[in-house]
Protein backbone atom coordinates (compact mmCIF):
# COMPACT_ATOMS: atom_id res chain seq x y z
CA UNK A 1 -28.08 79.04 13.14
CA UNK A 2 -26.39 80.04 10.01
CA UNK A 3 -25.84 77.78 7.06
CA UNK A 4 -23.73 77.68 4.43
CA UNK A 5 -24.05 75.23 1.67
CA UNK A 6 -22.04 73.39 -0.99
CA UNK A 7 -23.62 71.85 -3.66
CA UNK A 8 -21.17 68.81 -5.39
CA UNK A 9 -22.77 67.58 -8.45
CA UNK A 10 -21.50 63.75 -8.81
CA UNK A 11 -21.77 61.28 -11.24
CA UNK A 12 -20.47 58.42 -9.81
CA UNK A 13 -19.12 55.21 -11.61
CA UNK A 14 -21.58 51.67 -10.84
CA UNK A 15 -18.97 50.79 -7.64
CA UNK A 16 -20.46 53.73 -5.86
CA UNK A 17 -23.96 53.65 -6.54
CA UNK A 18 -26.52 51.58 -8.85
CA UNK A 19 -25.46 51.94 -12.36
CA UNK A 20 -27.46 54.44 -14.35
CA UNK A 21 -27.92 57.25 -11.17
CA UNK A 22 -27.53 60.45 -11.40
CA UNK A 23 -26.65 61.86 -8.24
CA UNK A 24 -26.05 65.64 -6.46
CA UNK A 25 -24.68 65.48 -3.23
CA UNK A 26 -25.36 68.45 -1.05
CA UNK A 27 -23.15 69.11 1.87
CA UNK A 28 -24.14 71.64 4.31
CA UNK A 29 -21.96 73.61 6.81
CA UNK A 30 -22.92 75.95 9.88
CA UNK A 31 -21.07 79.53 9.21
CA UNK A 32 -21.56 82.72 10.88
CA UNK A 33 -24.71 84.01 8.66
CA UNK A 34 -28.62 82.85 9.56
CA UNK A 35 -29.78 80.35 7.18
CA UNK A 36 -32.33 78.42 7.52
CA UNK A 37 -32.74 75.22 10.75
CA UNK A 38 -35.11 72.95 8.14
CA UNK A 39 -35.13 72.86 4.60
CA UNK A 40 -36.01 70.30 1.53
CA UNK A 41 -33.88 69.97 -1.65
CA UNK A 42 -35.32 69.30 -5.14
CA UNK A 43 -34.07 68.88 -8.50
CA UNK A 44 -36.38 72.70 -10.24
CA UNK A 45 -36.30 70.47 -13.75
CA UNK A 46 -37.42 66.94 -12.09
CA UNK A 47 -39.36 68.18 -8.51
CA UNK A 48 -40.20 64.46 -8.22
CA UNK A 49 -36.67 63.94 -7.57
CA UNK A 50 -35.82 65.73 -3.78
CA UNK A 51 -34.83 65.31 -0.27
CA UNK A 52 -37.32 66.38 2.01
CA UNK A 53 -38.05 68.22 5.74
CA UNK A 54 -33.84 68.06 6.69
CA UNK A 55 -33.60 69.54 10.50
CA UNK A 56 -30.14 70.85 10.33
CA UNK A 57 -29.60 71.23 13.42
CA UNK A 58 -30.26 67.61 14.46
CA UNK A 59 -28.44 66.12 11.17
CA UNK A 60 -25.04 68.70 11.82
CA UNK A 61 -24.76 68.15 15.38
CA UNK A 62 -25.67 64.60 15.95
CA UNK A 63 -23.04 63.08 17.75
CA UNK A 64 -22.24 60.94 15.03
CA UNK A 65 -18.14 60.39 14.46
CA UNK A 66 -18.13 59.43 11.36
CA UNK A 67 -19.39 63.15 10.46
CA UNK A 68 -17.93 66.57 12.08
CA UNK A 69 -19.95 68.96 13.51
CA UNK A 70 -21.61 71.62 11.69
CA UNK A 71 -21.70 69.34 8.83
CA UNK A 72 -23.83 67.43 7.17
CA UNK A 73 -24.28 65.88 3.52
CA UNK A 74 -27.21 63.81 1.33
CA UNK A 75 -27.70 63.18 -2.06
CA UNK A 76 -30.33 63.56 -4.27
CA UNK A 77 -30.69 60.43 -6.63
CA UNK A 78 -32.59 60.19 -9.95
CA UNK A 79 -31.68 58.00 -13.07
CA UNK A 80 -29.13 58.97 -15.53
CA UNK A 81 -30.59 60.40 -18.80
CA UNK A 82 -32.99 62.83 -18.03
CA UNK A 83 -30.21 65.86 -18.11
CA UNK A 84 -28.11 65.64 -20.60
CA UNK A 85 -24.14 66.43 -20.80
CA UNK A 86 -23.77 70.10 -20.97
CA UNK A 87 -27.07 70.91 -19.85
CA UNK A 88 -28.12 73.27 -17.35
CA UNK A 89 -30.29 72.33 -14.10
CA UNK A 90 -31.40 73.82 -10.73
CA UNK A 91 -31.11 72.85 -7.40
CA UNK A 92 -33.40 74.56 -5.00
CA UNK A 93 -33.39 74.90 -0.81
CA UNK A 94 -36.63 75.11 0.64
CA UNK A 95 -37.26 76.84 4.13
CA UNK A 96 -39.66 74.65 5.33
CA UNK A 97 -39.65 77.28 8.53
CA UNK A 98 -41.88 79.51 6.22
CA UNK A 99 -42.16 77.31 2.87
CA UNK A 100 -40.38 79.64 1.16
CA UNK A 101 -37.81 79.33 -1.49
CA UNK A 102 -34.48 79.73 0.39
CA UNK A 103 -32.14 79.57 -2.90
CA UNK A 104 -31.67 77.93 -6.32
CA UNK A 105 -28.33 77.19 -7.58
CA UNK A 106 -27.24 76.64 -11.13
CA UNK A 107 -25.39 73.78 -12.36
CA UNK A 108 -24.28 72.25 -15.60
CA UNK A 109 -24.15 68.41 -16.48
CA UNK A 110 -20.26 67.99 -17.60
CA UNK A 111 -19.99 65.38 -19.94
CA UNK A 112 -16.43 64.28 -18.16
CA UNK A 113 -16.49 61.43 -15.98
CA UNK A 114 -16.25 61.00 -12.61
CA UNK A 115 -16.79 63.93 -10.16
CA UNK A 116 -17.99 67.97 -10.25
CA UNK A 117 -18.03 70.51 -7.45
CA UNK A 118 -19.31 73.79 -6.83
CA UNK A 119 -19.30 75.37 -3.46
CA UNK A 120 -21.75 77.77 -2.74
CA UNK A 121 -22.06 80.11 0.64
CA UNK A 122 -25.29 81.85 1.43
């Protein structure tokens, strides 16, 4: 299976989640190159803060309507604070096929409100 990802970044206001998170939302999509079938997110700054052993292949093809195939999305939640506006963090992929590092992707902390994305295809 090949995987693409997109990486959102997402600070959203209290209505959408508890007041003082600071939240990435991954969203992962099936494409045409081999990726990795299970994998683990973490924040490289914060490790404490990650999602762990995802099977992508159960989560994208689930049979759940709410969510098309070769799709799927979580989120990565820690509290607000810890990265500052306009500072740089990592998010890493894990192969837990092989425990290697799959890829770490750059982001910045924009001190705007409301939502960031950054789509990234591997």
């Amino acid at each position: 299976m090949a995987i693409s990802i997109s990486i959102v970044l997402t600070l959203f206001p209290p209505t959408y989640a508890q007041k003082g998170s600071f939240i990435v939302e991954v969203k992962f999509v099936d494409s045409l190159t081999n990726g990795p079938n299970d994998v683990s997110l973490y924040i490289e700054e914060y490790p404490q803060y990650s999602r762990n052993n995802i099977d992508l292949i159960d989560a994208m093809y689930d049979d759940d309507p709410g969510s098309p195939d070769g799709q799927y999305t979580t989120r990565i939640v820690m509290p607000s604070g810890l990265i500052d506006a306009n500072e740089d963090f990592h998010v890493c992929v894990v192969d837990e096929d092989d425990g290697s590092k799959y890829d770490c992707f750059e982001l910045t902390n924009s001190p705007k409100k409301g939502p960031e994305y950054l789509t990234v295809k591997v």
